[in-house]
PDB file of N, CA and C in Angstrom:
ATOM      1  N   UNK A   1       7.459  -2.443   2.000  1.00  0.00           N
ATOM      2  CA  UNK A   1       7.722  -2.475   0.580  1.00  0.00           C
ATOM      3  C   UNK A   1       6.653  -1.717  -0.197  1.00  0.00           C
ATOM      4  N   UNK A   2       5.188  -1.322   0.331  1.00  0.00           N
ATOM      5  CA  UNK A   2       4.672  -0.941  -0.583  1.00  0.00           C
ATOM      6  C   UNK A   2       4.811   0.255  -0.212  1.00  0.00           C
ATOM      7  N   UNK A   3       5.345   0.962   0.494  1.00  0.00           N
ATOM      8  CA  UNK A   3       5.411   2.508   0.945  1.00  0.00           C
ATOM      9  C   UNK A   3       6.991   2.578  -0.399  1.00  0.00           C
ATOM     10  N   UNK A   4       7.144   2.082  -0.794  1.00  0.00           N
ATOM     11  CA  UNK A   4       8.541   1.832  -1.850  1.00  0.00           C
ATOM     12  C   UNK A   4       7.584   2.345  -3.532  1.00  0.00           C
ATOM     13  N   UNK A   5       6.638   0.877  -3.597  1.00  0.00           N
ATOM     14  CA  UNK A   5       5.828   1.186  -4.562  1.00  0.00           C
ATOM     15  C   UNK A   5       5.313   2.849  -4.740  1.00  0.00           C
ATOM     16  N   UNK A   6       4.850   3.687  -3.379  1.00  0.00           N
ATOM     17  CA  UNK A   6       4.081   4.478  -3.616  1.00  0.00           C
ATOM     18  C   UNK A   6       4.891   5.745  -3.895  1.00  0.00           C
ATOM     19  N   UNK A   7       5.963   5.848  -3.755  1.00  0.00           N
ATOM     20  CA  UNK A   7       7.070   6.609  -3.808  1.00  0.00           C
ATOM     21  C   UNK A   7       7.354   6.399  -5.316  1.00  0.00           C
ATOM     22  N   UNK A   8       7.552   5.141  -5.745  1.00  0.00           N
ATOM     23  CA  UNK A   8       7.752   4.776  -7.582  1.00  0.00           C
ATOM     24  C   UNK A   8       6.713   5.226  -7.956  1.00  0.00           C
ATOM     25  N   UNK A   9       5.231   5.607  -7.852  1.00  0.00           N
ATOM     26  CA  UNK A   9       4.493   5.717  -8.956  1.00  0.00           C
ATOM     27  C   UNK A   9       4.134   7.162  -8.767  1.00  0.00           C
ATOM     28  N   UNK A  10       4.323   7.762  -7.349  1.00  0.00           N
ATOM     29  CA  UNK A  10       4.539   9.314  -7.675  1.00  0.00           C
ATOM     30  C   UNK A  10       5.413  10.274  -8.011  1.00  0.00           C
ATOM     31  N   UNK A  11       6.926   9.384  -8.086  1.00  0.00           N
ATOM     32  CA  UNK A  11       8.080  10.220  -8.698  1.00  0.00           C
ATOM     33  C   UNK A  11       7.606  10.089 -10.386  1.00  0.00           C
ATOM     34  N   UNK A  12       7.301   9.020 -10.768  1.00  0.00           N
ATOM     35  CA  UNK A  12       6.764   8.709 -12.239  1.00  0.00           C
ATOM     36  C   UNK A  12       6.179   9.465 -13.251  1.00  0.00           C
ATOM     37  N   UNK A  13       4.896   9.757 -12.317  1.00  0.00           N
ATOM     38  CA  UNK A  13       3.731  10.335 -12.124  1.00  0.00           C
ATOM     39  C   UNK A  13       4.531  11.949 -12.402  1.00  0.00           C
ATOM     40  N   UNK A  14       5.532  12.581 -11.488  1.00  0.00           N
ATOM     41  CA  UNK A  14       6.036  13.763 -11.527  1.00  0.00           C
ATOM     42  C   UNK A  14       6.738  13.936 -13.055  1.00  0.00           C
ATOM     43  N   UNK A  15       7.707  12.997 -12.994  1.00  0.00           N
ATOM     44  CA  UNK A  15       8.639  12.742 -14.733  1.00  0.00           C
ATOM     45  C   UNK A  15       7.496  12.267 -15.628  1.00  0.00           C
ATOM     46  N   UNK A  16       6.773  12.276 -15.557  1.00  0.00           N
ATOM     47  CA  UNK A  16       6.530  11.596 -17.204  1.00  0.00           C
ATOM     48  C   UNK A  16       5.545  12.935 -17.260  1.00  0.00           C
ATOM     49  N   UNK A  17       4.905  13.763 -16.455  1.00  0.00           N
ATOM     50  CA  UNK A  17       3.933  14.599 -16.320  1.00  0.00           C
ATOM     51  C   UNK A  17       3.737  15.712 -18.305  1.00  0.00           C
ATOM     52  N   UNK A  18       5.486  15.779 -18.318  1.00  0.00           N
ATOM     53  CA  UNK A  18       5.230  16.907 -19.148  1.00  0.00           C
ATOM     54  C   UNK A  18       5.072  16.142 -20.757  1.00  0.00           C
ATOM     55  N   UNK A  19       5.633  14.923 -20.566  1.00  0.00           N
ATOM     56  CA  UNK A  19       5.279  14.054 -22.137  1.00  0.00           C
ATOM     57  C   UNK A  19       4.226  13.177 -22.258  1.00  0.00           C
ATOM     58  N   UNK A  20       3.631  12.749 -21.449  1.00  0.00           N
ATOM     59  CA  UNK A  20       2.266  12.393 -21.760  1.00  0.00           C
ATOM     60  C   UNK A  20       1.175  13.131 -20.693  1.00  0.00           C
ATOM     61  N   UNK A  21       0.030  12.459 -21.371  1.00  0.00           N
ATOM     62  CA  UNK A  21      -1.128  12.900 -20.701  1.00  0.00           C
ATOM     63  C   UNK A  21      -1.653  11.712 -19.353  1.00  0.00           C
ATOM     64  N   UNK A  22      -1.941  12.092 -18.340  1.00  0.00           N
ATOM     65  CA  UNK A  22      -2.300  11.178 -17.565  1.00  0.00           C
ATOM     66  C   UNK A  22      -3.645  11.397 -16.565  1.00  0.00           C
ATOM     67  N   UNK A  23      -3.988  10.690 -16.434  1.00  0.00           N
ATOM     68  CA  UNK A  23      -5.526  10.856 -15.989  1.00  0.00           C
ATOM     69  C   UNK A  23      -5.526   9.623 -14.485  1.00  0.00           C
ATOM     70  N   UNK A  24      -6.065  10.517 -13.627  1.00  0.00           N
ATOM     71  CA  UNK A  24      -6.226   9.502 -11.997  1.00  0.00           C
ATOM     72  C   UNK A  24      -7.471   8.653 -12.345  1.00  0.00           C
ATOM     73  N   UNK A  25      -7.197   7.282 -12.562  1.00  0.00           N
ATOM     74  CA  UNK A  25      -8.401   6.497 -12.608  1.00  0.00           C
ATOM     75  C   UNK A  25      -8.607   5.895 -11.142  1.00  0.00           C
ATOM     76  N   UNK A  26      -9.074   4.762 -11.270  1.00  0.00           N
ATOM     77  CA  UNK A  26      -9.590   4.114 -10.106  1.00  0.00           C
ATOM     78  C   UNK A  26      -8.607   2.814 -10.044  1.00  0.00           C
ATOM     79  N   UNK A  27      -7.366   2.806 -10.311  1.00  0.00           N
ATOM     80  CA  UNK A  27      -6.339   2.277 -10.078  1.00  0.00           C
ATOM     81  C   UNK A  27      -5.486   2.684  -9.073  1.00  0.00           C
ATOM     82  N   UNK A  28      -5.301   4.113  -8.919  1.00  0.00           N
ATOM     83  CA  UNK A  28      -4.955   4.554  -8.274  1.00  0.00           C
ATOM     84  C   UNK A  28      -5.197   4.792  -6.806  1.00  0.00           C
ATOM     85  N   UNK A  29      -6.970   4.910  -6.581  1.00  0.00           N
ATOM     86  CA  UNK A  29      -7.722   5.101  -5.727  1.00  0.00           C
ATOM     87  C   UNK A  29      -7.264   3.794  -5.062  1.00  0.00           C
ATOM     88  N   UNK A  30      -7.290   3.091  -5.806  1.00  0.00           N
ATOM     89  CA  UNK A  30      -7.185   1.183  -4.800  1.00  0.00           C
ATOM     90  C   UNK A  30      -5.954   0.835  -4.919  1.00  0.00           C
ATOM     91  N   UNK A  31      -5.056   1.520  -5.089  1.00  0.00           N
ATOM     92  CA  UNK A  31      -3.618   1.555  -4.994  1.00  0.00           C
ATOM     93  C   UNK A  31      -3.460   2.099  -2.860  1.00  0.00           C
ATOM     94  N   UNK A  32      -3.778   3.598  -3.448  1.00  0.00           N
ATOM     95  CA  UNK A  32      -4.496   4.312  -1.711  1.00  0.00           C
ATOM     96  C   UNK A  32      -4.861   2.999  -0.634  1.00  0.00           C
ATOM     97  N   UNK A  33      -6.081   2.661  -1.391  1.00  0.00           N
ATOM     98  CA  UNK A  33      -6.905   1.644  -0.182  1.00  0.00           C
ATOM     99  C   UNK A  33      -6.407   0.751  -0.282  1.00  0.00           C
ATOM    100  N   UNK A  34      -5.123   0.119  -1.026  1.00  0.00           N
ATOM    101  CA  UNK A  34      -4.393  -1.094  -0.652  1.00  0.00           C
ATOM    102  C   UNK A  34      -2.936  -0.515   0.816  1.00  0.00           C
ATOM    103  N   UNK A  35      -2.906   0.830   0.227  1.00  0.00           N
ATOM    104  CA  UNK A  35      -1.988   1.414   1.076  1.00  0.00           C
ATOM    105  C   UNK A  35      -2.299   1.392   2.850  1.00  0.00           C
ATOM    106  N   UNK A  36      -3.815   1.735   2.727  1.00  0.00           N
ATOM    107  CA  UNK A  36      -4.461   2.650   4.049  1.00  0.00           C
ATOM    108  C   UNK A  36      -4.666   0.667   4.996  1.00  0.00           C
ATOM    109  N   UNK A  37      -5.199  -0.259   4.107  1.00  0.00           N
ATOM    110  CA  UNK A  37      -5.244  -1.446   4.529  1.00  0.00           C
ATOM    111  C   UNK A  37      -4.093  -1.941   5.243  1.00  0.00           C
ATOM    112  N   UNK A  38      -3.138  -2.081   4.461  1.00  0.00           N
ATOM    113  CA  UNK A  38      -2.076  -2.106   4.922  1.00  0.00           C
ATOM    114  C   UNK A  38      -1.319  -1.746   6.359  1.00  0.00           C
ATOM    115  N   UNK A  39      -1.404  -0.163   5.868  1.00  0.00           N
ATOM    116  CA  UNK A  39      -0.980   0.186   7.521  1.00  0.00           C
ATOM    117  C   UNK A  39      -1.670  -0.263   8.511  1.00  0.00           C
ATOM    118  N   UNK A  40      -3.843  -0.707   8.429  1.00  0.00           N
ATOM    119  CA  UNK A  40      -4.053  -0.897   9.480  1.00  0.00           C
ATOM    120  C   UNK A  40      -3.185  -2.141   9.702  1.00  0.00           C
ATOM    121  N   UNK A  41      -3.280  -3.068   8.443  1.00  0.00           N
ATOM    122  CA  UNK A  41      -2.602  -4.748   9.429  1.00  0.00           C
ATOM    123  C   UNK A  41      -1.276  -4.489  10.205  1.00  0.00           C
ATOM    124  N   UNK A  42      -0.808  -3.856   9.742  1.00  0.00           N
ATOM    125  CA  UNK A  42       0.945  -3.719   9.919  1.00  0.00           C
ATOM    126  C   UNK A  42       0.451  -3.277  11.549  1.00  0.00           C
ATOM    127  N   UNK A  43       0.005  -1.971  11.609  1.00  0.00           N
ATOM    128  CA  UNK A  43      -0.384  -1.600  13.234  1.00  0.00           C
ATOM    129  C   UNK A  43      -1.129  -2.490  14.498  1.00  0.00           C
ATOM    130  N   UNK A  44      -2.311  -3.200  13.519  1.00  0.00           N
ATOM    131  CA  UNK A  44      -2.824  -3.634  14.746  1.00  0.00           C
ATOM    132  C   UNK A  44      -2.866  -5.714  14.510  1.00  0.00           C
ATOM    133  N   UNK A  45      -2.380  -5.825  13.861  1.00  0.00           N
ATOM    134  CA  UNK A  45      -2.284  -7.197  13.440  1.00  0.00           C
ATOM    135  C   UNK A  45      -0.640  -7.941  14.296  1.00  0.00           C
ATOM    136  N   UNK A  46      -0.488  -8.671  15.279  1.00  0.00           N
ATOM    137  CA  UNK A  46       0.318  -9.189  15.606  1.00  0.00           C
ATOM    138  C   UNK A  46       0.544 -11.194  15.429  1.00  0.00           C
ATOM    139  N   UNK A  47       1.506 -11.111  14.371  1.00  0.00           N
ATOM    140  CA  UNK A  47       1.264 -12.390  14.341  1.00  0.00           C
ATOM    141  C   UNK A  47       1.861 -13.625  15.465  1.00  0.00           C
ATOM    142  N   UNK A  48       2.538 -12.880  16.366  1.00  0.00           N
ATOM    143  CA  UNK A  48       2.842 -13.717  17.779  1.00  0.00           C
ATOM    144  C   UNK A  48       1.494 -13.933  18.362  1.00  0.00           C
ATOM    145  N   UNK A  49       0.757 -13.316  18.273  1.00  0.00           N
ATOM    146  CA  UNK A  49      -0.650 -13.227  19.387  1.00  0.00           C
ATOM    147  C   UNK A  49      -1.382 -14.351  18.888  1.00  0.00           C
ATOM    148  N   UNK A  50      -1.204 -14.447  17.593  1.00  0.00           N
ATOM    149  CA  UNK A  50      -1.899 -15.664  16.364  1.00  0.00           C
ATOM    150  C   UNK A  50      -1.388 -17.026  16.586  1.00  0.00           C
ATOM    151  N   UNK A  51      -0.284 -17.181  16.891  1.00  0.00           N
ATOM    152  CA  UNK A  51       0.653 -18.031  16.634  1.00  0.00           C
ATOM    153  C   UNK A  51       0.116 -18.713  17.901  1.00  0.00           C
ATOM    154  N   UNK A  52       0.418 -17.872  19.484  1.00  0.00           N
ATOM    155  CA  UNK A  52       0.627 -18.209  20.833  1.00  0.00           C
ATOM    156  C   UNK A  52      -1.207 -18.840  20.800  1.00  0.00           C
ATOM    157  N   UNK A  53      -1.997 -18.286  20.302  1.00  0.00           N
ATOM    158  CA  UNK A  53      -3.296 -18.633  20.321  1.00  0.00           C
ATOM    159  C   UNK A  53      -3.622 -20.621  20.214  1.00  0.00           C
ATOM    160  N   UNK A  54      -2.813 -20.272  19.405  1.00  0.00           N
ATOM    161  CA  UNK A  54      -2.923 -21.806  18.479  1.00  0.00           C
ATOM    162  C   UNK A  54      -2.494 -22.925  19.345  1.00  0.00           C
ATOM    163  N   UNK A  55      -1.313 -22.760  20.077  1.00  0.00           N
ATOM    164  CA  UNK A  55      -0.359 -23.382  20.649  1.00  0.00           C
ATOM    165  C   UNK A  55      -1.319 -23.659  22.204  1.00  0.00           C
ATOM    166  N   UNK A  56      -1.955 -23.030  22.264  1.00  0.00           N
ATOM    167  CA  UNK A  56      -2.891 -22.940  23.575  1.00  0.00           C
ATOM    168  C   UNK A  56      -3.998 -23.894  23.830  1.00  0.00           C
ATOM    169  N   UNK A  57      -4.583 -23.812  22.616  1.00  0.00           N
ATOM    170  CA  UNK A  57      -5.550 -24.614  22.069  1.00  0.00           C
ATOM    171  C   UNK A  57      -5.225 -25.975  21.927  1.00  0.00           C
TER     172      UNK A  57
END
């Protein structure tokens, strides 16, 4: 879903370009590093491995 978000705020970003003025703050930047976070959990984060852990114990 947030690969959805990042697609909405750069088509946006493209349309609104010629009627206002817009400036890359540091919203954006941690928009990125919420993105880049993300993929790592999604890749290396398994929540069966979490789960089976527990059950062991």
């Amino acid at each position: 879903m947030a690969e959805v978000y990042l697609v909405a705020v750069l088509v946006s970003m493209i349309k609104l370009k010629s009627i206002s003025l817009m400036t890359v703050d540091i919203g954006l930047y941690l928009f990125f590093l919420f993105l880049f976070i993300f993929l790592l959990t999604v890749r290396f984060f398994n929540p069966h491995d979490v789960w089976h852990k527990e059950l062991i114990k």
